[in-house]
Protein backbone atom coordinates (compact mmCIF):
# COMPACT_ATOMS: atom_id res chain seq x y z
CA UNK A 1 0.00 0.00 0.00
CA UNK A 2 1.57 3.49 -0.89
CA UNK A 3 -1.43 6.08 0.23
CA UNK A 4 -0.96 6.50 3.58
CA UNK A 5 -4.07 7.81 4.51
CA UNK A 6 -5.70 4.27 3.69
CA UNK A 7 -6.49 1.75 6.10
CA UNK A 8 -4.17 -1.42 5.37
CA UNK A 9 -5.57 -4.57 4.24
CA UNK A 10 -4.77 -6.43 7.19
CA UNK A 11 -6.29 -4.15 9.79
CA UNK A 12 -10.12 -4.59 8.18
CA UNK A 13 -11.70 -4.46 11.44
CA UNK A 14 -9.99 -1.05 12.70
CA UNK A 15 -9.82 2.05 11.82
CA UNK A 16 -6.32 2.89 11.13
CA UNK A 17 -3.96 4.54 8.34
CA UNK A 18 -0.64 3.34 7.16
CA UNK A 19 0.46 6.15 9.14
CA UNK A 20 -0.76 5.61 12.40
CA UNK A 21 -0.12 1.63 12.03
CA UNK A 22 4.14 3.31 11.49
CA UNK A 23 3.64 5.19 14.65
CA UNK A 24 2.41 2.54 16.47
CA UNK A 25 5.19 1.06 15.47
CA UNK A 26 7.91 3.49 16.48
CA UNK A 27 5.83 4.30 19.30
CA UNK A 28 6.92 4.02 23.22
CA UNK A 29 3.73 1.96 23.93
CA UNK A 30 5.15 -1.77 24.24
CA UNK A 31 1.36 -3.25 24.20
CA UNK A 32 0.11 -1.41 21.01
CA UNK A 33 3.22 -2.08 19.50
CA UNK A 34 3.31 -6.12 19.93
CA UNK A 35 -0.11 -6.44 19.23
CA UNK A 36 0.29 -4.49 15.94
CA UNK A 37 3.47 -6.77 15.09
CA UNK A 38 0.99 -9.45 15.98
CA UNK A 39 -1.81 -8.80 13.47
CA UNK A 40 0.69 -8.32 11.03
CA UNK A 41 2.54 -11.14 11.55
CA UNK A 42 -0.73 -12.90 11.47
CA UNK A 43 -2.27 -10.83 8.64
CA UNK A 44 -0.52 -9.58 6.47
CA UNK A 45 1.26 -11.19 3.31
CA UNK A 46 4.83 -11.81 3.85
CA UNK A 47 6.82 -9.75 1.54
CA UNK A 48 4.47 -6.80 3.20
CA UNK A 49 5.64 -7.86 7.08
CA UNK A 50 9.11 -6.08 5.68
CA UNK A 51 7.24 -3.09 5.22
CA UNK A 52 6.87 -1.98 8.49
CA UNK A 53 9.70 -4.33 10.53
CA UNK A 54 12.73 -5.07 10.38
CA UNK A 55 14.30 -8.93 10.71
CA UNK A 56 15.86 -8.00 13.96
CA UNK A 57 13.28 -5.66 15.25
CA UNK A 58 10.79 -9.11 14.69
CA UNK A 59 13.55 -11.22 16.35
CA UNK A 60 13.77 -9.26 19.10
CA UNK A 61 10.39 -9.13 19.92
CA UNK A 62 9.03 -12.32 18.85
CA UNK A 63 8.85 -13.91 22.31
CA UNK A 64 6.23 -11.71 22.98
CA UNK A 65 4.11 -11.84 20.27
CA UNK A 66 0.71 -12.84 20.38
CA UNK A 67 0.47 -15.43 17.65
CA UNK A 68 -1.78 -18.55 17.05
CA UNK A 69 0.32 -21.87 17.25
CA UNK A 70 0.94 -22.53 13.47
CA UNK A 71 1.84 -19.42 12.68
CA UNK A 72 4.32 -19.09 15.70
CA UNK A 73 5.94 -22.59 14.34
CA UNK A 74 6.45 -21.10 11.04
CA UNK A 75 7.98 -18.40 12.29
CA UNK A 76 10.32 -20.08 14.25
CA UNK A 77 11.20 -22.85 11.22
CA UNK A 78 12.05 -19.89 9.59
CA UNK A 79 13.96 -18.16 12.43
CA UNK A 80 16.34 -21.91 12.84
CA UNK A 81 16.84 -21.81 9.04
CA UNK A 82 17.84 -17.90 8.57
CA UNK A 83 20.20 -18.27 11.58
C-alpha cells in the first residue's frame, strides 16, 4: 500500500492509516506495539511484514508476540533456518 491515509488490508476491522499503524510502530507503547506486530505477523502477506519491521526488530520481539500456534511454528522454522 503506498497512500498512507488508507487503512491497510490487514487491519479490516480497525480504523487505522498506514500512518498511524508506522507510529504505532515506532511508538513508546510496548502493548500497542506487539499487538500491531501481531496482526501483522498474522495478517498480512509476507513480503508486506518487511514493510513496516525489520528482521531484527521481529527477532527481538518475537517472544512476545501474540500469535496462534501454526503461525508461531512457522515463524520459528524460519527463524532456525535464517540463523
Amino acid at each position: 500500500m503506498t497512500d498512507k491515509a488508507k487503512r491497510p488490508y490487514f487491519l479490516w476491522d480497525y480504523d487505522l492509516t498506514d500512518q498511524q499503524v508506522r507510529e504505532i510502530l515506532r511508538g513508546d507503547n510496548e502493548t500497542e506495539k506487539i499487538w500491531m506486530m501481531s496482526r501483522i505477523i498474522e495478517s498480512a502477506r509476507y513480503q508486506d511484514v518487511w514493510n513496516y519491521m525489520t528482521y531484527d526488530e521481529l527477532k527481538s520481539s518475537f517472544h512476545e508476540l501474540k500469535l496462534k500456534a501454526p503461525i508461531r511454528r512457522v515463524w520459528e522454522h524460519a527463524f532456525s533456518i535464517w540463523e
